[in-house]
PDB file of N, CA and C in Angstrom:
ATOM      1  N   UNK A   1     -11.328  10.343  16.136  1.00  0.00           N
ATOM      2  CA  UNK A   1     -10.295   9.594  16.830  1.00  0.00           C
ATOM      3  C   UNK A   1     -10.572   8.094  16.653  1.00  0.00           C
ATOM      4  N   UNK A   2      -9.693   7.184  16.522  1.00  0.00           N
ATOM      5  CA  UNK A   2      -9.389   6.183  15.908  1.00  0.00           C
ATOM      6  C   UNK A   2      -9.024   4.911  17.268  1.00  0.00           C
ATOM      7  N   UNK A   3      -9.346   3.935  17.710  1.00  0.00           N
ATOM      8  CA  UNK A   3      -8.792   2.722  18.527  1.00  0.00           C
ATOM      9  C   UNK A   3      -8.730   1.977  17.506  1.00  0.00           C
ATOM     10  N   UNK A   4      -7.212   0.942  18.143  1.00  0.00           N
ATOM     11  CA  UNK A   4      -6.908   0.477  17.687  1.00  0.00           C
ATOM     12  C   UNK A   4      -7.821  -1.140  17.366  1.00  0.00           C
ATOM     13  N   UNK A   5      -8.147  -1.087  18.252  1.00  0.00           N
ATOM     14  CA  UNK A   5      -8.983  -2.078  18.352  1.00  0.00           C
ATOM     15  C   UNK A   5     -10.011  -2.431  17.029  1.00  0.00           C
ATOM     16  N   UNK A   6     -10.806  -1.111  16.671  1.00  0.00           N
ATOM     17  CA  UNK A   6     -11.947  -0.517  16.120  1.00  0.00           C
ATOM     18  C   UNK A   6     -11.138  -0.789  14.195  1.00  0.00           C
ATOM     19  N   UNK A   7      -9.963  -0.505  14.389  1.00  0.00           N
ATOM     20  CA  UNK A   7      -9.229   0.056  13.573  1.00  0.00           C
ATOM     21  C   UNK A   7      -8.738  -1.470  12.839  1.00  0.00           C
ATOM     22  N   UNK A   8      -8.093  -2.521  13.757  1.00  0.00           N
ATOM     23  CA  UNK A   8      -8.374  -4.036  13.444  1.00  0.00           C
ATOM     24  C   UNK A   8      -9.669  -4.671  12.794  1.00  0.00           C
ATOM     25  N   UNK A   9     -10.442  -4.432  13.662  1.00  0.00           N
ATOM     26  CA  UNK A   9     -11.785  -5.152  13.536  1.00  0.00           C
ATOM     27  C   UNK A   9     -12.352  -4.941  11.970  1.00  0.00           C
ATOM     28  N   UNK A  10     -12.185  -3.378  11.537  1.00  0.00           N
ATOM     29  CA  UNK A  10     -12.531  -3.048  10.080  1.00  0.00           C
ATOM     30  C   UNK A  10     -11.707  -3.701   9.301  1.00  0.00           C
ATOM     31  N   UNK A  11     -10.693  -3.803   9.141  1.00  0.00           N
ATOM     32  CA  UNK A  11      -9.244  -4.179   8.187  1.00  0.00           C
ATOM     33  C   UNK A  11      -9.827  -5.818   8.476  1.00  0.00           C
ATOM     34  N   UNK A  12     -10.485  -6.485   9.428  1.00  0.00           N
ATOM     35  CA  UNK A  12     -10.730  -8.078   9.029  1.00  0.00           C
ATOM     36  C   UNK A  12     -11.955  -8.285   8.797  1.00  0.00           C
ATOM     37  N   UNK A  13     -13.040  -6.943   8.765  1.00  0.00           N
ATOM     38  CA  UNK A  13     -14.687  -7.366   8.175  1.00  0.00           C
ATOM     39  C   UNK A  13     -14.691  -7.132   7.170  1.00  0.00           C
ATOM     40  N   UNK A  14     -13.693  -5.977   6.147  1.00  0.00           N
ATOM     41  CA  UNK A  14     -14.071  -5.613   5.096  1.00  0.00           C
ATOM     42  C   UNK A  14     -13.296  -6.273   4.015  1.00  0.00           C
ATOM     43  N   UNK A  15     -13.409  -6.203   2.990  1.00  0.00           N
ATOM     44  CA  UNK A  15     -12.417  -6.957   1.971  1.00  0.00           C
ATOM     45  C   UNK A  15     -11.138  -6.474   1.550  1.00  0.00           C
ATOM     46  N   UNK A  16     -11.728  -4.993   1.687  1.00  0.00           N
ATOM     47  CA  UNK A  16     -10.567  -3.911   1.267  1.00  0.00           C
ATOM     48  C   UNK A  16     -10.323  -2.230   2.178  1.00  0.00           C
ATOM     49  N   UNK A  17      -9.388  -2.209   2.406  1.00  0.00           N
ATOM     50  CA  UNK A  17      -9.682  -1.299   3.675  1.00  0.00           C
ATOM     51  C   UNK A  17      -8.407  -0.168   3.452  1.00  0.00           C
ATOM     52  N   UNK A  18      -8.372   0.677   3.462  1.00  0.00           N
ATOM     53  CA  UNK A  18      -6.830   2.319   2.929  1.00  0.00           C
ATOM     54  C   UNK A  18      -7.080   2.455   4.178  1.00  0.00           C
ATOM     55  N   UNK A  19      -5.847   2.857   5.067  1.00  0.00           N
ATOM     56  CA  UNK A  19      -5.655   3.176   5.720  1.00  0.00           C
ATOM     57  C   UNK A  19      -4.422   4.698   5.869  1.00  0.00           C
ATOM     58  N   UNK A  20      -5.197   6.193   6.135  1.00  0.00           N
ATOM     59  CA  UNK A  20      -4.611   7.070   5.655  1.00  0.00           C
ATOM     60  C   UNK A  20      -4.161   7.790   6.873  1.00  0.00           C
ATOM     61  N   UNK A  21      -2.497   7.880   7.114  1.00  0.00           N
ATOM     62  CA  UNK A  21      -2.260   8.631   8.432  1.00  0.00           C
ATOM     63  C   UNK A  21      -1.642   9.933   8.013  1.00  0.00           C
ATOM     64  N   UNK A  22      -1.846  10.844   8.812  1.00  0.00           N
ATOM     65  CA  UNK A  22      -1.573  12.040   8.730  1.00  0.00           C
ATOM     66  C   UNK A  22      -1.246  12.733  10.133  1.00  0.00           C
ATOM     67  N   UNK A  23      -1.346  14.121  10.142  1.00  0.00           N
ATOM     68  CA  UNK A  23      -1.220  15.322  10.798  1.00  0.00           C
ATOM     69  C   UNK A  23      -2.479  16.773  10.719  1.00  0.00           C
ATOM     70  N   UNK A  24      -2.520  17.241  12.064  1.00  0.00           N
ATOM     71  CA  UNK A  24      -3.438  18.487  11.358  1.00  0.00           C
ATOM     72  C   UNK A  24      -2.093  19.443  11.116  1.00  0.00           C
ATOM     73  N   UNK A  25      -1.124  18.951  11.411  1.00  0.00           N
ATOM     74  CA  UNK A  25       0.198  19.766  10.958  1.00  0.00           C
ATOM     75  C   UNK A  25       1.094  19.941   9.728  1.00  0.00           C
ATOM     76  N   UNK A  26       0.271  18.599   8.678  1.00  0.00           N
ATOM     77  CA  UNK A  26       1.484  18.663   7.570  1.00  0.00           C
ATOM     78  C   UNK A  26       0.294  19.087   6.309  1.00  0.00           C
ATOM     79  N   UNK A  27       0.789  19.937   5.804  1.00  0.00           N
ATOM     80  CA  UNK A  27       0.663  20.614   4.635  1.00  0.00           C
ATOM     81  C   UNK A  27       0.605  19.316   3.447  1.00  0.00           C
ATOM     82  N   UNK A  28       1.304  18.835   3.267  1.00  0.00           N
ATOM     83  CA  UNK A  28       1.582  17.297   2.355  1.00  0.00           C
ATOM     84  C   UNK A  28       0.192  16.619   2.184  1.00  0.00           C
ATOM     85  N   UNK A  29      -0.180  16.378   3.736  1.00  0.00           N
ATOM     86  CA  UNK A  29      -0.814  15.205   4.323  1.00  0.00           C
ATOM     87  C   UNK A  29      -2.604  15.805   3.672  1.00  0.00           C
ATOM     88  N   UNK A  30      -2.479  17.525   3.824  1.00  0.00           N
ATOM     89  CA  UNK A  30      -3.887  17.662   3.631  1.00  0.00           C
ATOM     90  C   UNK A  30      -4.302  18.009   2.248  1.00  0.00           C
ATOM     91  N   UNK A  31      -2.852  18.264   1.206  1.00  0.00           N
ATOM     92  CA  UNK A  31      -3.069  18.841   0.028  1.00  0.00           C
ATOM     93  C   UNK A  31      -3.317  17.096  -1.129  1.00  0.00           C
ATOM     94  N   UNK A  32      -2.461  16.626   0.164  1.00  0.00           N
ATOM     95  CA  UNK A  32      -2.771  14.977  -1.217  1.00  0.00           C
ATOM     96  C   UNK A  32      -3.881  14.392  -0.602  1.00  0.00           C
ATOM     97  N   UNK A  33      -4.625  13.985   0.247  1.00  0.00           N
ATOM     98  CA  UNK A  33      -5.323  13.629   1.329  1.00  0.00           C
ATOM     99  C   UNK A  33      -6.615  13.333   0.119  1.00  0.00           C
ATOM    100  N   UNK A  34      -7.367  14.497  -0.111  1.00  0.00           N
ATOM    101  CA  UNK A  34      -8.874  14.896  -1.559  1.00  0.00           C
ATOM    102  C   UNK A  34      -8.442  14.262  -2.622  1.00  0.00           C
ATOM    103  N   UNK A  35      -7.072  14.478  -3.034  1.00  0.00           N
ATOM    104  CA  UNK A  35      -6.512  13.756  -4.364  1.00  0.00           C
ATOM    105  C   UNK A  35      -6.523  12.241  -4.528  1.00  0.00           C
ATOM    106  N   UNK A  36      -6.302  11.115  -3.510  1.00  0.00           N
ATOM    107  CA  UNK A  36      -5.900  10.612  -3.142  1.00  0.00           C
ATOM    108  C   UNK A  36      -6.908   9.634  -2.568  1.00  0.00           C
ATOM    109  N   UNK A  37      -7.871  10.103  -2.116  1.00  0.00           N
ATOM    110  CA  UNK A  37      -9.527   9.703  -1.625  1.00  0.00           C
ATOM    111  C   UNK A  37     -10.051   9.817  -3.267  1.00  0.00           C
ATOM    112  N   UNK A  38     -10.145  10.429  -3.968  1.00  0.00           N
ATOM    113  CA  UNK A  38     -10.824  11.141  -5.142  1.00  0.00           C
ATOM    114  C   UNK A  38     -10.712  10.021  -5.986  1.00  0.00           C
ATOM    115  N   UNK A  39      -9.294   9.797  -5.989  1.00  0.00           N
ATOM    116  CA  UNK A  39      -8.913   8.707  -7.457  1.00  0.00           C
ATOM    117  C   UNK A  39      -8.666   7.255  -7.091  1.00  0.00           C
ATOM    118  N   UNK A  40      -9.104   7.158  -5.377  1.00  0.00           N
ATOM    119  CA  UNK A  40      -9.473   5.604  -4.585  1.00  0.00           C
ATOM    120  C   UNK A  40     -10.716   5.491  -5.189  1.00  0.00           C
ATOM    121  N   UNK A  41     -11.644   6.378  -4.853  1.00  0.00           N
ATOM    122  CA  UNK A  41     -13.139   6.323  -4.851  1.00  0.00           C
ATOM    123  C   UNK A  41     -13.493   6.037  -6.291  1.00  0.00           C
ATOM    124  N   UNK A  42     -13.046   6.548  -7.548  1.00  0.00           N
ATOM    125  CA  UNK A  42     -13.318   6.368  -8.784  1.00  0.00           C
ATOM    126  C   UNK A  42     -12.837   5.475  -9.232  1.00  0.00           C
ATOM    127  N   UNK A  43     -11.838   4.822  -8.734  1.00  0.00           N
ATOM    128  CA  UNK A  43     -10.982   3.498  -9.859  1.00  0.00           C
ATOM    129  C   UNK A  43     -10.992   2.273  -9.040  1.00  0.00           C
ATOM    130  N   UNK A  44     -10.943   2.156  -7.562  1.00  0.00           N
ATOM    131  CA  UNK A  44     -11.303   1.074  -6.692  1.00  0.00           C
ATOM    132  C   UNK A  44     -12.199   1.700  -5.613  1.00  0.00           C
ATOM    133  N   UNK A  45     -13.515   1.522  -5.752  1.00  0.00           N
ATOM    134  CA  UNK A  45     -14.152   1.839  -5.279  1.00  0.00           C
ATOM    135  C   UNK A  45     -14.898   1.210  -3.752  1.00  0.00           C
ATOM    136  N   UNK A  46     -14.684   0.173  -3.574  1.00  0.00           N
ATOM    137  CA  UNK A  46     -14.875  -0.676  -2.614  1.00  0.00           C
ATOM    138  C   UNK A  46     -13.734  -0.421  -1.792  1.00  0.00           C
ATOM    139  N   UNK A  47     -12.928   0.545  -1.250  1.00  0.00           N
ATOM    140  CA  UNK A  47     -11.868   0.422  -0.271  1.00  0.00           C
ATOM    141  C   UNK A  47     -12.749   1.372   0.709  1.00  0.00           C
ATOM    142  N   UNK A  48     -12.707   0.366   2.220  1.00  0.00           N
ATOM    143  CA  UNK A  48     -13.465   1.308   3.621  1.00  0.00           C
ATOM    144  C   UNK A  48     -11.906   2.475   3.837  1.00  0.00           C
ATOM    145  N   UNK A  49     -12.232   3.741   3.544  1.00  0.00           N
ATOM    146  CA  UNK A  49     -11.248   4.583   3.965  1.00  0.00           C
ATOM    147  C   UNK A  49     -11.072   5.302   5.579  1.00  0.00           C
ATOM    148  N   UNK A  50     -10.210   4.987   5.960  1.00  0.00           N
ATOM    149  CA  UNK A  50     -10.396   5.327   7.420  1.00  0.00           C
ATOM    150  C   UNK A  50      -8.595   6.223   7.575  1.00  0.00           C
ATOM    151  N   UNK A  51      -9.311   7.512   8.374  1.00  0.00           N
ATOM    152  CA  UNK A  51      -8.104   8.775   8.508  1.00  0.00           C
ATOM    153  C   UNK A  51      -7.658   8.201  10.061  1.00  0.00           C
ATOM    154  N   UNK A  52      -6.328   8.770   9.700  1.00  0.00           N
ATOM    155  CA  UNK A  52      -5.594   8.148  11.603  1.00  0.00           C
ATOM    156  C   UNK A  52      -4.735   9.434  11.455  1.00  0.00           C
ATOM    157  N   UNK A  53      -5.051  10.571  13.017  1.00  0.00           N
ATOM    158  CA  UNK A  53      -4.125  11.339  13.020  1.00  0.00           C
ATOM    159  C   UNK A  53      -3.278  11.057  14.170  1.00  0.00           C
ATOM    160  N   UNK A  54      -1.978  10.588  13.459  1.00  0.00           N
ATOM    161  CA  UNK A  54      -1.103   9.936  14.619  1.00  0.00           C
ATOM    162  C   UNK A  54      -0.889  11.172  15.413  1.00  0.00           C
ATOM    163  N   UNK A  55      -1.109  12.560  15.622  1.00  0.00           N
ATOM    164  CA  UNK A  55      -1.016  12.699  16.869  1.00  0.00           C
ATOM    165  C   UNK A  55      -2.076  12.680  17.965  1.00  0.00           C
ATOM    166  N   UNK A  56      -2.880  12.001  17.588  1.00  0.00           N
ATOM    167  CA  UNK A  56      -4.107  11.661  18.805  1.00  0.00           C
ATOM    168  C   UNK A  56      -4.230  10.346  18.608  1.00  0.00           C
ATOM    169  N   UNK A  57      -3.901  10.006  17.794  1.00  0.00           N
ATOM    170  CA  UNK A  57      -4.179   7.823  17.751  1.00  0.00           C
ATOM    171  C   UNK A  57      -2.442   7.584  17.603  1.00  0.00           C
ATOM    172  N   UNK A  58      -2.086   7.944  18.658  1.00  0.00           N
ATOM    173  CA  UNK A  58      -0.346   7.307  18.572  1.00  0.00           C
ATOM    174  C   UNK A  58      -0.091   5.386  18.547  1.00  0.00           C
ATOM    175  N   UNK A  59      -1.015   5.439  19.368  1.00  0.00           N
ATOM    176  CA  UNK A  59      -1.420   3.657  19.626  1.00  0.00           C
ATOM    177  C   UNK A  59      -2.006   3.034  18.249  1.00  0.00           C
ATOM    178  N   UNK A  60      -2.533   3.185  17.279  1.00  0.00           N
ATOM    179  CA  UNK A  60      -2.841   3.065  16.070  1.00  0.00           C
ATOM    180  C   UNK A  60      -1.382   3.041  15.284  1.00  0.00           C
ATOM    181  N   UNK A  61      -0.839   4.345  15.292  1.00  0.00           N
ATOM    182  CA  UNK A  61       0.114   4.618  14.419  1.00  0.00           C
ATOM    183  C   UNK A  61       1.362   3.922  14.716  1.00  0.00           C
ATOM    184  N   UNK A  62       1.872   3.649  16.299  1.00  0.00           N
ATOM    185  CA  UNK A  62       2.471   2.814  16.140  1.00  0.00           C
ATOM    186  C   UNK A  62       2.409   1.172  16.315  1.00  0.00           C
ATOM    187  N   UNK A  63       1.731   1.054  16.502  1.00  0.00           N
ATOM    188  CA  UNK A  63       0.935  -0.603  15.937  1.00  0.00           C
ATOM    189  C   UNK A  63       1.339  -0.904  14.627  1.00  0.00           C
ATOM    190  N   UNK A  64       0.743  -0.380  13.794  1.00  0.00           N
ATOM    191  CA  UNK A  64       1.220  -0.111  12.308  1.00  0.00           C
ATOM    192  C   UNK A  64       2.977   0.238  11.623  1.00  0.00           C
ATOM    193  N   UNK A  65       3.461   0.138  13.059  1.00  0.00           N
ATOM    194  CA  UNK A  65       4.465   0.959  12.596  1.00  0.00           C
ATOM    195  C   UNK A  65       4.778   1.786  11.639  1.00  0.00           C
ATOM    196  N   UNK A  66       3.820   3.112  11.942  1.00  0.00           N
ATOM    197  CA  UNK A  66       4.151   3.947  11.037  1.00  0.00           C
ATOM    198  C   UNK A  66       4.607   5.188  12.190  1.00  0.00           C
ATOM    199  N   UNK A  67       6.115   6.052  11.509  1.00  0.00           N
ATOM    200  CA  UNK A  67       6.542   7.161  12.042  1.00  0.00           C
ATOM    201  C   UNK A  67       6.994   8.496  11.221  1.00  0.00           C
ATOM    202  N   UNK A  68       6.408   7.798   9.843  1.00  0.00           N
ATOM    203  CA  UNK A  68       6.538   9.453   8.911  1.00  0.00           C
ATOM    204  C   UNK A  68       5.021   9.918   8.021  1.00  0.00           C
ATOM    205  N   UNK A  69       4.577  10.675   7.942  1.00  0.00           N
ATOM    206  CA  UNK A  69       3.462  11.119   7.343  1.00  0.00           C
ATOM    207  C   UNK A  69       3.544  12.116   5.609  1.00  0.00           C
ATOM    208  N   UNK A  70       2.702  11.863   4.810  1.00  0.00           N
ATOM    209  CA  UNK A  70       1.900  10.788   5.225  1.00  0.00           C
ATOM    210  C   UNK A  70       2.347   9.451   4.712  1.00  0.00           C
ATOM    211  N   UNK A  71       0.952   8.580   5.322  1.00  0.00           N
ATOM    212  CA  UNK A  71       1.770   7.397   5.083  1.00  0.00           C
ATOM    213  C   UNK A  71       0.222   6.369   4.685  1.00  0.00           C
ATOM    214  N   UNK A  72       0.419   5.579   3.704  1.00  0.00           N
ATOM    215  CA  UNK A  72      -0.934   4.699   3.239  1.00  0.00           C
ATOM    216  C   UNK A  72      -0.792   3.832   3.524  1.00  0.00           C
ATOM    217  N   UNK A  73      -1.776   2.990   3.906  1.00  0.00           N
ATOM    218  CA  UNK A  73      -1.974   1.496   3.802  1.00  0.00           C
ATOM    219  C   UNK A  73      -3.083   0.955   3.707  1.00  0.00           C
ATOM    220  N   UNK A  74      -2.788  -0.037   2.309  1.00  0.00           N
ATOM    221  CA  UNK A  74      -3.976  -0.804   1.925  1.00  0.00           C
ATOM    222  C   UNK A  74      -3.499  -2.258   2.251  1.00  0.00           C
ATOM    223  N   UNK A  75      -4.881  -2.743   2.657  1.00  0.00           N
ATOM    224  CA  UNK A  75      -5.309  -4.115   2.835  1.00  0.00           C
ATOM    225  C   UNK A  75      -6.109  -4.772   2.116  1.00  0.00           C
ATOM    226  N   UNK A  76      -5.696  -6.253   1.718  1.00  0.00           N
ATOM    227  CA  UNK A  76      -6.832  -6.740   0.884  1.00  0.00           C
ATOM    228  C   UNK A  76      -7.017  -8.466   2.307  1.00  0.00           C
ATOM    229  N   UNK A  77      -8.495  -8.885   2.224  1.00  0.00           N
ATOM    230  CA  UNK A  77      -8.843  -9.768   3.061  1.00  0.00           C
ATOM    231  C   UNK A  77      -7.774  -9.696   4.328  1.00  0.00           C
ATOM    232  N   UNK A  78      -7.893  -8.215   5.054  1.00  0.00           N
ATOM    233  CA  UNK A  78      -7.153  -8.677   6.018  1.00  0.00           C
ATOM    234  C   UNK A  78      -6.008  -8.383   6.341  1.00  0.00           C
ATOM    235  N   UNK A  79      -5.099  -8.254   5.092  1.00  0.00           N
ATOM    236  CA  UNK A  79      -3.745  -8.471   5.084  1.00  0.00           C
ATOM    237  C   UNK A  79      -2.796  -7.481   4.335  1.00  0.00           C
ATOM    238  N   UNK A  80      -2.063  -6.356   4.903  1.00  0.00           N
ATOM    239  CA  UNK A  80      -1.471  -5.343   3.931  1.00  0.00           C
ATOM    240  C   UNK A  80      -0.566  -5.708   2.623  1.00  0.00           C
ATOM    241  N   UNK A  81      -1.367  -5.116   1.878  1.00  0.00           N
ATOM    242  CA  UNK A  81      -0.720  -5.467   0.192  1.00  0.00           C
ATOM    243  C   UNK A  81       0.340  -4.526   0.251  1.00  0.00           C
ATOM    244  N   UNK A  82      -0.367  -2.801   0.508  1.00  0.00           N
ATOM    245  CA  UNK A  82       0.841  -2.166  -0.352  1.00  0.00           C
ATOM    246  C   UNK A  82       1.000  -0.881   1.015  1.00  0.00           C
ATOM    247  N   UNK A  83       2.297  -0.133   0.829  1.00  0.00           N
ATOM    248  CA  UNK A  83       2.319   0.644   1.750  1.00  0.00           C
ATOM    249  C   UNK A  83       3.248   1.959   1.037  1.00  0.00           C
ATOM    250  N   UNK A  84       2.706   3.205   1.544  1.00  0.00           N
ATOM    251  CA  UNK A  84       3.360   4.543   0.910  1.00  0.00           C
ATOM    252  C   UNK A  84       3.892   5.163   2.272  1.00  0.00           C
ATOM    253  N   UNK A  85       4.642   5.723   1.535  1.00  0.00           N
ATOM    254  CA  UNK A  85       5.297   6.880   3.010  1.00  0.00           C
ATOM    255  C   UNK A  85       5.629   8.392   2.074  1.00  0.00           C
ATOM    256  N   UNK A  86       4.980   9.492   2.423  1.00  0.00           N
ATOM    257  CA  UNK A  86       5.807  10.442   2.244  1.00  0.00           C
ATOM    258  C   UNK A  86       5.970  11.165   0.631  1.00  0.00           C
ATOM    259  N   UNK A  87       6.704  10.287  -0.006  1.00  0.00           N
ATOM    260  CA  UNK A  87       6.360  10.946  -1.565  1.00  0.00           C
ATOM    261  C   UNK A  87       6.095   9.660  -2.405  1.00  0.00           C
ATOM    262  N   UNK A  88       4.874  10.001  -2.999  1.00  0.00           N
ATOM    263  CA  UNK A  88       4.140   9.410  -3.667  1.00  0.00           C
ATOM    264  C   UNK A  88       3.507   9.388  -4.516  1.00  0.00           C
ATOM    265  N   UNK A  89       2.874   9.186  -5.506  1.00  0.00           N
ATOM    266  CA  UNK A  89       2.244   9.459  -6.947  1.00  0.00           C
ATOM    267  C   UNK A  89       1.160   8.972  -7.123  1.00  0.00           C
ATOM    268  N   UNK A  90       0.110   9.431  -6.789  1.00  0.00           N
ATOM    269  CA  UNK A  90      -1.195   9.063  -7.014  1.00  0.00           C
ATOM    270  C   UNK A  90      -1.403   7.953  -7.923  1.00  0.00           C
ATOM    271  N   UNK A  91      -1.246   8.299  -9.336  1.00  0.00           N
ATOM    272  CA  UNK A  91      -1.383   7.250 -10.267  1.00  0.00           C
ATOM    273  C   UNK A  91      -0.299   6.139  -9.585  1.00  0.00           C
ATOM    274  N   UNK A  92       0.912   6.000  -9.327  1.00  0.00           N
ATOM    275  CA  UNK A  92       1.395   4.914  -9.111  1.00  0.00           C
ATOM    276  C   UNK A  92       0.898   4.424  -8.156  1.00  0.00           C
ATOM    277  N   UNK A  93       0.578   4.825  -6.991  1.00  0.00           N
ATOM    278  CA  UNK A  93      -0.406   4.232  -6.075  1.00  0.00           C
ATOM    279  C   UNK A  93      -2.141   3.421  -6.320  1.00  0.00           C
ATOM    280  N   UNK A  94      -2.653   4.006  -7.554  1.00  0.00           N
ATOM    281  CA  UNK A  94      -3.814   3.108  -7.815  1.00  0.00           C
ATOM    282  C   UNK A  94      -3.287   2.317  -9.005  1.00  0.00           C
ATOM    283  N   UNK A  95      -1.885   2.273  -9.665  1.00  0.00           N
ATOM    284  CA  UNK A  95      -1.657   1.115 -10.725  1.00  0.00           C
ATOM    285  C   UNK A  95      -1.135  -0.321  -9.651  1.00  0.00           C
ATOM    286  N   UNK A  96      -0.225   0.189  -8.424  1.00  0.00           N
ATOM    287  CA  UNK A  96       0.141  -0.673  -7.832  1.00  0.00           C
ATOM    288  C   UNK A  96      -0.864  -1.841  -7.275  1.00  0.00           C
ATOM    289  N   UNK A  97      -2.333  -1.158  -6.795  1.00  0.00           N
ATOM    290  CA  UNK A  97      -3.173  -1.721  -5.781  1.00  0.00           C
ATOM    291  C   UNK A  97      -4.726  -2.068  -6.678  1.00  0.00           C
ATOM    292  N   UNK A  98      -4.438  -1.342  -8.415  1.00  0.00           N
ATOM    293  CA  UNK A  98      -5.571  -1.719  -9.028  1.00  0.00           C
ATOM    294  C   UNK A  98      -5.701  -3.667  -9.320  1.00  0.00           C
ATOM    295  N   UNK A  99      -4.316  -3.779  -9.719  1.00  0.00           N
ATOM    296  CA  UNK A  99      -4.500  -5.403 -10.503  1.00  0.00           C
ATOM    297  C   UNK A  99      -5.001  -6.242  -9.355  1.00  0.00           C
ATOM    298  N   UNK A 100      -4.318  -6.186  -8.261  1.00  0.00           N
ATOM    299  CA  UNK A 100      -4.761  -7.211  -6.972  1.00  0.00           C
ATOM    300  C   UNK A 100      -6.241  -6.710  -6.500  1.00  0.00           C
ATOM    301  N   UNK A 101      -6.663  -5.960  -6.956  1.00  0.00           N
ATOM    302  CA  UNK A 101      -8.053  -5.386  -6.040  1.00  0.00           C
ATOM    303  C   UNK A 101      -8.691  -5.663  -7.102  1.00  0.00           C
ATOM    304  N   UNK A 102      -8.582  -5.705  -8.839  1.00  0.00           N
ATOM    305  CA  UNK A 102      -9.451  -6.270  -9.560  1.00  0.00           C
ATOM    306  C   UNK A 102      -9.830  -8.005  -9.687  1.00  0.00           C
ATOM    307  N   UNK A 103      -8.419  -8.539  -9.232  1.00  0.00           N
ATOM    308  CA  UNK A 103      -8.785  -9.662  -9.084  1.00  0.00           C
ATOM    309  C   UNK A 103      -9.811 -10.450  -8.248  1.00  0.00           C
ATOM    310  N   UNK A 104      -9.641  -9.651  -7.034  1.00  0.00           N
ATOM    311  CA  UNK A 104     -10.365 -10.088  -5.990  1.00  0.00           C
ATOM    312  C   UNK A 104     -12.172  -9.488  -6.041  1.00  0.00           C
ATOM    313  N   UNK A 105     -12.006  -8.635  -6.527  1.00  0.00           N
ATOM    314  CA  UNK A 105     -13.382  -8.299  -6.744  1.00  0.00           C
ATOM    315  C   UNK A 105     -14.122  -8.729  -8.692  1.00  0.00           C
ATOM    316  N   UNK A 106     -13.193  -8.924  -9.591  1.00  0.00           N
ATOM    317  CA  UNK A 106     -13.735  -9.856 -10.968  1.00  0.00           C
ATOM    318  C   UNK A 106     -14.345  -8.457 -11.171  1.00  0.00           C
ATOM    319  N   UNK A 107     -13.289  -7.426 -11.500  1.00  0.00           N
ATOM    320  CA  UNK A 107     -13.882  -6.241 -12.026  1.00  0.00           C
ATOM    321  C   UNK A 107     -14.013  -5.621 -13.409  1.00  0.00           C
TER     322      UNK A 107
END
């Protein structure tokens, strides 16, 4: 379980931070979830990954305004670059968030 508070504080210590909301209810959320962590971890590797299941961190999820699952969000210094909802493409999701995350890290 996730505060929001806790949930801020990471997204402004770290450089780069995914933020992954889900369900223990959606089928979607848990079949892309490994995929999705898998090909963060190998191609931008420096992102702090942190899971939010909006139905126990509702205060998280809607802070974020997020109300469909699943749903991504990456931050770079702080500040959300890119955001997914729902249907999504792995590869287009690490071409979108590779160039700005190589810059910042001179990879």
């Amino acid at each position: 379980m996730q505060n929001l508070k806790s949930v801020n504080d990471i997204i402004h210590k770290k450089p780069a931070v995914m933020l992954y909301f889900s369900a223990s209810t959606c089928n979607v959320c848990h079949s892309l979830k490994p995929k999705l962590i898998d090909a963060v971890q190998k191609h931008i590797s420096k992102f702090e990954i942190i899971n939010i299941d909006i139905a126990t961190d509702t205060d998280v999820a809607a802070s974020f305004n997020v109300f469909t699952i699943p749903t991504v969000l990456f931050f770079l210094e702080g500040k959300e670059f890119l955001r997914k909802s729902r249907h999504m493409s792995i590869g287009e999701v690490i071409r979108e968030i590779k160039r700005p995350y190589d810059m910042l890290f001179d990879a």
